[in-house]
Protein backbone atom coordinates (compact mmCIF):
# COMPACT_ATOMS: atom_id res chain seq x y z
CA UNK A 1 73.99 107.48 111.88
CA UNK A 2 77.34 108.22 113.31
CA UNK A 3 80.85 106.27 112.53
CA UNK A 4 83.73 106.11 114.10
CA UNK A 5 86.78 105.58 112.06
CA UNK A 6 90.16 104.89 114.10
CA UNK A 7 93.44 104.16 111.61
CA UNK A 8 96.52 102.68 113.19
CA UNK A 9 98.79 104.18 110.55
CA UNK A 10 101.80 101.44 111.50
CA UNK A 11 99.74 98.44 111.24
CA UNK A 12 101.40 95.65 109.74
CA UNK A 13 104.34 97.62 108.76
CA UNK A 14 106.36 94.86 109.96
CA UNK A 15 104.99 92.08 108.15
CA UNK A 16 106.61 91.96 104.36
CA UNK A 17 110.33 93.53 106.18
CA UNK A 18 109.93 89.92 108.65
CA UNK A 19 109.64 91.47 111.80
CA UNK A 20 106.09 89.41 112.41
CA UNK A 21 104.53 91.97 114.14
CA UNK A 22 104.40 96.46 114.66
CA UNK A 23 104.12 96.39 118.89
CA UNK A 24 105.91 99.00 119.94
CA UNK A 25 108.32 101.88 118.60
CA UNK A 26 111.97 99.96 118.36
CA UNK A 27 110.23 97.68 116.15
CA UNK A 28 108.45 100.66 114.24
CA UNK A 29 111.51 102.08 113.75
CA UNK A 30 113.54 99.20 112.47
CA UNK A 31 110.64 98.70 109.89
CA UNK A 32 111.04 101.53 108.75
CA UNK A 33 114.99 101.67 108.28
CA UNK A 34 114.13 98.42 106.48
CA UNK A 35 112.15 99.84 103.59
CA UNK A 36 108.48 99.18 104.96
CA UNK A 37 105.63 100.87 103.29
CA UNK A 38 102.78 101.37 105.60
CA UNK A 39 99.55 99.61 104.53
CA UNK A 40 96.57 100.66 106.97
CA UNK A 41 95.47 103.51 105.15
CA UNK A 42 94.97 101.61 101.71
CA UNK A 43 93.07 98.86 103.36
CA UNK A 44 90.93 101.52 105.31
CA UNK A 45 90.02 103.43 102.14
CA UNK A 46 89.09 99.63 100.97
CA UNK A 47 86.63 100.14 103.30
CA UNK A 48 85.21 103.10 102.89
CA UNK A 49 84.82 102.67 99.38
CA UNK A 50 82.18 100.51 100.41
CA UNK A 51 80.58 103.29 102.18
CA UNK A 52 80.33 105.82 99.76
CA UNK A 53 76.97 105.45 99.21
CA UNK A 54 76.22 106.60 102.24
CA UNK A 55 78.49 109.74 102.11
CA UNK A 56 75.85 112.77 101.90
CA UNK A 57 74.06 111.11 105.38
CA UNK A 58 76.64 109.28 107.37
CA UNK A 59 78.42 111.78 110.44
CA UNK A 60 81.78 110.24 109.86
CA UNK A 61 83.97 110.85 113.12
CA UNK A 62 87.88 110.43 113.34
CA UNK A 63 91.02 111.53 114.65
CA UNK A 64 93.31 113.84 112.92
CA UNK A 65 96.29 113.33 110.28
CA UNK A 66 97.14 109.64 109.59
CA UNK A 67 94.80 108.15 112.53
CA UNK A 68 91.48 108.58 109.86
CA UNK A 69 90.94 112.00 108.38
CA UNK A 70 93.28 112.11 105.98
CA UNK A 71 92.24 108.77 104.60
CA UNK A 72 88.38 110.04 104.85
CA UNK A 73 89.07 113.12 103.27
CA UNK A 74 90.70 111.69 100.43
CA UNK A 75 87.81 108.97 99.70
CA UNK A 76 84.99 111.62 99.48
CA UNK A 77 84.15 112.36 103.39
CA UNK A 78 84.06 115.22 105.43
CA UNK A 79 84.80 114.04 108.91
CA UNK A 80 84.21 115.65 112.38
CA UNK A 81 87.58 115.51 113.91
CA UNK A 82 88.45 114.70 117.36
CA UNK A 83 91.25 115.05 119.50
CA UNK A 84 94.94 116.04 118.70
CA UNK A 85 98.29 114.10 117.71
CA UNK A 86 101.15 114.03 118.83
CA UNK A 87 104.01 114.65 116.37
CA UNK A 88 105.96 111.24 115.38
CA UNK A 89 104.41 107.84 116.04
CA UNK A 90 101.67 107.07 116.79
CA UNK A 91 101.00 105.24 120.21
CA UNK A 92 98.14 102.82 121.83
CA UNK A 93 97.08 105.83 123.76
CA UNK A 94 96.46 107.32 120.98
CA UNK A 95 94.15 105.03 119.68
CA UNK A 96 92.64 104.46 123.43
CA UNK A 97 91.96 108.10 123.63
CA UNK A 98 90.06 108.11 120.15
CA UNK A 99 88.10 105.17 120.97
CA UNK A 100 87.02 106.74 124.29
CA UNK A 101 86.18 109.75 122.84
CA UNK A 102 83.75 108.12 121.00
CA UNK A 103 82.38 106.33 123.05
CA UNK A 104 81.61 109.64 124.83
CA UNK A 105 79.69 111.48 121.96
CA UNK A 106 78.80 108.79 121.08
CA UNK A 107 78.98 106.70 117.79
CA UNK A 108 77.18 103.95 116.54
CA UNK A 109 80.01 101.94 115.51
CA UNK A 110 83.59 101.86 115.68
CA UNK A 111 85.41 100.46 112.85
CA UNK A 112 88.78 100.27 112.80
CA UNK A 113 91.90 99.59 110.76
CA UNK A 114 94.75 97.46 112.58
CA UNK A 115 95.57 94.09 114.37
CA UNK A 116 95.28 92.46 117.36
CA UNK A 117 97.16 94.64 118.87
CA UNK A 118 94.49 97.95 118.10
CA UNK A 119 91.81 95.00 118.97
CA UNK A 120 93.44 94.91 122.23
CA UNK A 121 93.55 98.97 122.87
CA UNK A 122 90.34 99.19 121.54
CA UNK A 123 88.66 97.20 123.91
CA UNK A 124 90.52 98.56 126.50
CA UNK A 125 89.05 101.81 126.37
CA UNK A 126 84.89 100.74 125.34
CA UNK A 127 84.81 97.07 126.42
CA UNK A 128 81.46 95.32 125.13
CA UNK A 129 79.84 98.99 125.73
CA UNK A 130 80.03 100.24 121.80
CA UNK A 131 79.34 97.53 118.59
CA UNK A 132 82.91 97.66 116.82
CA UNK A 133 84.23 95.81 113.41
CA UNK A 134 87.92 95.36 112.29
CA UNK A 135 89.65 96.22 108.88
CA UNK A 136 92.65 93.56 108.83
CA UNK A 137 95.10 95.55 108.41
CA UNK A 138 98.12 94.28 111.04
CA UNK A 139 100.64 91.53 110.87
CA UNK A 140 98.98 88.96 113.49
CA UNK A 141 95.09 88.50 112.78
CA UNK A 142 93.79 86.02 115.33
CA UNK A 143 90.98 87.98 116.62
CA UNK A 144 87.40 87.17 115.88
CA UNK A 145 86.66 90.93 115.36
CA UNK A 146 87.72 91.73 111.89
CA UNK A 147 85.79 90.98 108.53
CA UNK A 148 87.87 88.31 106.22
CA UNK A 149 88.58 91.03 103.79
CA UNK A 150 88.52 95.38 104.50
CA UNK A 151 85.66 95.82 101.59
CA UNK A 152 83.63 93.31 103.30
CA UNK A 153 84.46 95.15 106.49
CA UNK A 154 82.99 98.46 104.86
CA UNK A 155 79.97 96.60 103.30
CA UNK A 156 78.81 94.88 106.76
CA UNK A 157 79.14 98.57 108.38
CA UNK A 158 77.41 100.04 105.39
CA UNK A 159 74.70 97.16 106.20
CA UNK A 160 74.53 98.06 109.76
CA UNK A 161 74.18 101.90 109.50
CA UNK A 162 71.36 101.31 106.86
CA UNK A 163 69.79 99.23 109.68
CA UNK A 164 69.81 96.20 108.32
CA UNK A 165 68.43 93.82 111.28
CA UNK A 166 72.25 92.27 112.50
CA UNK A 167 72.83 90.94 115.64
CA UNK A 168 75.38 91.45 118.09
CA UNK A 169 77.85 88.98 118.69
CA UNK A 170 80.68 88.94 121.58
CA UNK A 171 83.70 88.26 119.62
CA UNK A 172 87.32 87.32 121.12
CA UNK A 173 90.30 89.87 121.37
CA UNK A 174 92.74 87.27 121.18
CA UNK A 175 97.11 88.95 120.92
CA UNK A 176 100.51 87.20 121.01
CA UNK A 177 103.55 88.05 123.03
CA UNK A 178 105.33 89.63 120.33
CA UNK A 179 109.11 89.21 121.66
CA UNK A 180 108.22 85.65 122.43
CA UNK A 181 106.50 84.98 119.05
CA UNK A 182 109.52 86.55 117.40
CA UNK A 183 111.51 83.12 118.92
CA UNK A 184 109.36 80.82 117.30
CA UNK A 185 106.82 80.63 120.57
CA UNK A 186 103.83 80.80 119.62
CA UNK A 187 101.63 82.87 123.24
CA UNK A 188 98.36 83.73 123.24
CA UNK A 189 96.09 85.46 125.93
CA UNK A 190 92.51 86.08 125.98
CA UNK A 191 91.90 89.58 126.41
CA UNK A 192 88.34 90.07 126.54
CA UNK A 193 85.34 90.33 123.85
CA UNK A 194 84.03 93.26 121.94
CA UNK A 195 80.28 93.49 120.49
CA UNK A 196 80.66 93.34 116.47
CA UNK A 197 77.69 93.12 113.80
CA UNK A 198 77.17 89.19 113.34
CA UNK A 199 77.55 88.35 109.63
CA UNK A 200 78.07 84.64 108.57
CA UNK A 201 80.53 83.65 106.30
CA UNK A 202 82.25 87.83 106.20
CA UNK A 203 83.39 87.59 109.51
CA UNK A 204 87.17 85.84 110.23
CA UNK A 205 87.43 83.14 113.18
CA UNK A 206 89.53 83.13 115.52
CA UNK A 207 92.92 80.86 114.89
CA UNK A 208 92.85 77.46 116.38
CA UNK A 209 96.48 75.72 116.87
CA UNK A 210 97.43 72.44 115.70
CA UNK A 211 96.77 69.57 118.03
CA UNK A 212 99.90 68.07 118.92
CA UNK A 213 98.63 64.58 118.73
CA UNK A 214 98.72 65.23 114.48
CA UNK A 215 102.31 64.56 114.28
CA UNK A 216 102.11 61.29 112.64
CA UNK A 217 99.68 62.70 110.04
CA UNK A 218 102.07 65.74 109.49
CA UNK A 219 105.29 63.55 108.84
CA UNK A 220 103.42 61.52 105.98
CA UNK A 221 102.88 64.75 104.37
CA UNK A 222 106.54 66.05 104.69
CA UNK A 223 107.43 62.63 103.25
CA UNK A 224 105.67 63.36 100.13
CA UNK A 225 106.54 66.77 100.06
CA UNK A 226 109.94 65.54 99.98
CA UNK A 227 109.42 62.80 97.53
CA UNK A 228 108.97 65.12 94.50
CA UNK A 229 110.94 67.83 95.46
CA UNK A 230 113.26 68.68 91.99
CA UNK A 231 117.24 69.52 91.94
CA UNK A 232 117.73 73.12 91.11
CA UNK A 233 114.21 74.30 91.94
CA UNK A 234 114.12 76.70 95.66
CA UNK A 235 111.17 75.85 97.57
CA UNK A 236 109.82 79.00 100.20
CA UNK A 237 107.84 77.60 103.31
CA UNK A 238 105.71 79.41 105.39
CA UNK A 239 104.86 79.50 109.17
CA UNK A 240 103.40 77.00 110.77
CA UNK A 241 104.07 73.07 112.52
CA UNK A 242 103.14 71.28 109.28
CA UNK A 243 105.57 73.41 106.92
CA UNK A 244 108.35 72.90 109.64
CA UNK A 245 107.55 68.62 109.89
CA UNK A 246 109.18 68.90 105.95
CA UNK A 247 112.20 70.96 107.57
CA UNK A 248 112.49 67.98 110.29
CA UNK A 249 112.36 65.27 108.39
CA UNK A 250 115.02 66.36 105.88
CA UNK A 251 117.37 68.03 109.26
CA UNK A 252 117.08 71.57 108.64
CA UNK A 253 116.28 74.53 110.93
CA UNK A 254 113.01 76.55 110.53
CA UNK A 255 112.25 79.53 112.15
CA UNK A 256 108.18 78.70 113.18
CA UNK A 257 106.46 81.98 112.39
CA UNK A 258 109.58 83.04 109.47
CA UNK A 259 109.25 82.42 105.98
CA UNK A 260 112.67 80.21 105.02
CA UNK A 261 113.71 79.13 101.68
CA UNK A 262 115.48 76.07 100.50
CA UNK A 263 116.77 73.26 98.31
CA UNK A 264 116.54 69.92 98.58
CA UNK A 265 119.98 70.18 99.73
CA UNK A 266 119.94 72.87 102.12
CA UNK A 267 119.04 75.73 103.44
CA UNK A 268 119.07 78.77 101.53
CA UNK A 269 117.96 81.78 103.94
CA UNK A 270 116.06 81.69 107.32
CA UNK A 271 113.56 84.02 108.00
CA UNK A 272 113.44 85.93 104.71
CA UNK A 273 112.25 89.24 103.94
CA UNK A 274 109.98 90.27 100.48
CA UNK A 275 112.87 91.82 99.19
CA UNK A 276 115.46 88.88 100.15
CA UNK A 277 112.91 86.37 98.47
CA UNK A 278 112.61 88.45 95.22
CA UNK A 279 116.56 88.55 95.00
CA UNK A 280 117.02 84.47 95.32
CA UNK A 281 113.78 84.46 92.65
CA UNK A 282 115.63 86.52 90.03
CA UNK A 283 117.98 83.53 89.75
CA UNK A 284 115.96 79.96 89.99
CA UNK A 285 112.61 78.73 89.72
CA UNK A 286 110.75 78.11 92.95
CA UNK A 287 107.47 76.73 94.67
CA UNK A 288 105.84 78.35 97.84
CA UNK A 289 104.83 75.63 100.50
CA UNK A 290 101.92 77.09 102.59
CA UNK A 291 99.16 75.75 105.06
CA UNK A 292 96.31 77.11 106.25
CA UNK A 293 95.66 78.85 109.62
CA UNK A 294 93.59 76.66 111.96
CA UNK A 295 90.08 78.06 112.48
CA UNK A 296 90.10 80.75 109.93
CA UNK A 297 91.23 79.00 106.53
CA UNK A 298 93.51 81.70 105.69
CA UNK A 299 97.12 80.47 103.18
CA UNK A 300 98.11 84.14 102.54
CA UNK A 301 97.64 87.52 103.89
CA UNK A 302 97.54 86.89 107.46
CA UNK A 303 100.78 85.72 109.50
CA UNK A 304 102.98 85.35 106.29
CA UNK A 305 102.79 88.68 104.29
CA UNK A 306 106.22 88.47 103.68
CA UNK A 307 104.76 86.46 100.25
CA UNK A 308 103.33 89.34 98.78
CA UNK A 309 101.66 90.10 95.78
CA UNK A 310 105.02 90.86 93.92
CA UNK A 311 106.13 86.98 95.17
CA UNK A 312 103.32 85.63 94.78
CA UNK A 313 103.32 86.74 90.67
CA UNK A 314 106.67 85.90 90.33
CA UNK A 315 106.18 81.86 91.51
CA UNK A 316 102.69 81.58 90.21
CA UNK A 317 100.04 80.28 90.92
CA UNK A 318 100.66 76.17 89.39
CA UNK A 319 103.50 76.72 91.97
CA UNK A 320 102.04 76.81 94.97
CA UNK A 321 101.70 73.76 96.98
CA UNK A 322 99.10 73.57 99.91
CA UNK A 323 100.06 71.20 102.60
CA UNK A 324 97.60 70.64 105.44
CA UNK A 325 95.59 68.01 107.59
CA UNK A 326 91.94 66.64 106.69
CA UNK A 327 91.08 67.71 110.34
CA UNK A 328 91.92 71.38 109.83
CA UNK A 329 89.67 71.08 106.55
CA UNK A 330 87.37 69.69 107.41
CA UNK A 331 87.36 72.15 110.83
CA UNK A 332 86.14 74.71 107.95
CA UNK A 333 82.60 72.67 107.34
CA UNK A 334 82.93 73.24 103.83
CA UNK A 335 83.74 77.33 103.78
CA UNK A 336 86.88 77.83 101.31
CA UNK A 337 90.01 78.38 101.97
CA UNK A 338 91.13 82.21 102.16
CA UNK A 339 93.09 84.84 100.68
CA UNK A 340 93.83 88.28 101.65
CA UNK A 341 97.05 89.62 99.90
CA UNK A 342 95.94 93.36 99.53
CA UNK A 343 96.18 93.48 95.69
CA UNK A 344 92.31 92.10 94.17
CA UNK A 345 93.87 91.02 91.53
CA UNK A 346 96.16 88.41 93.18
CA UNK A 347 93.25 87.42 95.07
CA UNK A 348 91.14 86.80 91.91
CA UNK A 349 94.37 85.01 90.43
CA UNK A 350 94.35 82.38 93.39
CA UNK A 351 90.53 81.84 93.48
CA UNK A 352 89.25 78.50 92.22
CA UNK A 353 90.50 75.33 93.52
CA UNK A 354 93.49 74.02 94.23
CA UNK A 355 95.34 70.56 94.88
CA UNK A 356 95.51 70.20 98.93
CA UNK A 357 98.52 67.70 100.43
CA UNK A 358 96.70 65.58 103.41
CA UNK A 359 99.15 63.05 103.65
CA UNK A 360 101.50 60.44 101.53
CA UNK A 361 100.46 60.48 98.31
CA UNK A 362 97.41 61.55 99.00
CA UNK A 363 95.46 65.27 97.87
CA UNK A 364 92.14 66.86 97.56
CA UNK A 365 90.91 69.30 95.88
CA UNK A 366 89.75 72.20 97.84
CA UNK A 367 88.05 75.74 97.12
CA UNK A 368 90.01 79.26 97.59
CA UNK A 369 87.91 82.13 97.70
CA UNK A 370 88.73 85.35 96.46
């Protein structure tokens, strides 16, 4: 069998520096200035880890340098390599081009490590005419073509080379206006679908919004939210409309898809960075406020990866408050709630259940699956 292996090296480079997103080279750029550390490649040898096994017999095909050999070299492979680079950045032509080419020789399946964004370029250039499967490995992850974690992304391709009896599935290629989402609005188009291996319950959905009927429902749990917030303590909320009811109701800004911090006084920083959030956590005791992402279940890794693992330690995990309504729960027909920091570990640390806010003075407990 024969694999195609496409690595957006600046995939989510902008998520832990705040930028919410990697489209396009200014923002590249400023990420970098910023101190990001790209990610991709780590998440894609998370994958291939998974397909060791079939190392001696799988015809592993990739572009050069940073787009997939170097990451395949270094995990055991020895890939046919395709195409050239440009020096610098790397573009969505680039990863158009690769994803072309193999569609050309051509390969069994393309898996790839990026967002929504790659999604987008990737379908672009084989439409529904290849299978494909996503490593999530960007900032914004609303597609419904990328396993819920990169090993399971390797294991389902592992599964599918072996010949395991899958089915196709058309899954959407869902992307945001970046510059608009960077403004708190929150656009999404429908690209297209791509054909990916079907596997229940290792497969991400795509992200359903919030109904804006559920107002009501989401100032009762601001309300208790507020009631036992404690003087001196900071409190870091995520994205999304039921983290920003809290900031209404005590007559604060948020910034929508930002991670802010406050007291119960005020507002301590707006759209804070990993490393502006460890500085304010070297001097007071704090609680994350998170919700999950409609449709997929996901509190951390995808959206909000400015709470990384290093954050994430340093609050722990009895500090971590989970604020969301029954309807998006129970929207998951009993699957867990998610995790996907990028450190196992972490992961492992938030598994088990944990206390759920659905309203005033009221909680259940749900599941979180490492």
């Amino acid at each position: 069998m024969r694999l195609g292996l496409i690595v957006n090296p600046i995939a989510g480079i902008g998520g832990r520096v705040g930028l919410k997103g990697s489209d396009g080279a200014e923002i590249q750029r400023k990420a970098l200035e910023l101190g990001a550390e790209p990610q991709a490649h780590l998440r894609a040898a998370n994958a291939l880890d998974a397909l060791m096994s079939l190392c001696e017999t799988l015809e592993l095909v990739t572009p050069p340098g940073e787009m997939g050999e170097k990451v395949a070299r270094a995990c055991g492979f020895a890939p046919q390599v395709i195409g050239r680079l440009p020096q610098g950045l790397t573009s969505a032509e680039d990863t158009r081009a690769a994803a072309q080419a193999m569609l050309d020789l051509p390969v069994d399946l393309i898996l790839f490590a990026g967002g929504d964004g790659t999604a987008r370029d990737i379908y672009h250039a084989v439409g529904k005419n290849i299978p494909v499967l996503g490593i999530p490995a960007g900032v914004k992850i609303h597609s419904a073509v990328f396993a819920i974690h990169p090993r399971l992304a390797g294991e389902i391709a592992a599964a599918y080379l072996r010949g395991k009896r899958m089915r196709l599935r058309e899954a959407e290629v869902i992307d945001l206006d970046e510059e608009a989402y960077r403004t708190g609005i929150v656009a999404t188009q429908l690209y297209g679908y791509l054909k990916v291996p079907y596997c229940p319950h290792q497969l991400q959905n795509r992200k359903v919004p919030t109904p804006a009927a559920e107002s009501a429902r989401m100032e009762a749990i601001a309300a208790d939210v507020i009631r036992a917030m404690q003087p001196g303590w900071l409190y870091i909320l995520g994205p999304g409309t039921t983290t920003r009811a809290i900031t209404d109701r005590l007559g604060f800004p948020k910034t929508l898809v930002g991670v802010d911090v406050y007291t119960r006084e005020g507002v301590v920083a707006l759209d804070a960075s990993e490393s502006r959030l460890l500085a304010l956590l070297e001097n007071q005791p704090a609680k994350i406020i998170v919700t999950p992402i409609g449709g997929q279940g996901f509190i951390f890794g995808r959206g909000n990866q400015q709470l990384s693992p290093r954050i994430i330690r340093k609050v722990g995990r009895e500090n971590i408050l989970v604020v969301s309504l029954s309807e998006k729960l129970n929207a998951l027909k009993g699957e867990p709630l998610l995790v996907d920091t990028g450190e196992p570990d972490v992961d492992e640390m938030l598994a088990g259940y944990l206390p759920v806010i659905v309203g005033y003075r009221e909680e259940v407990v749900y599941r979180v699956g490492s």
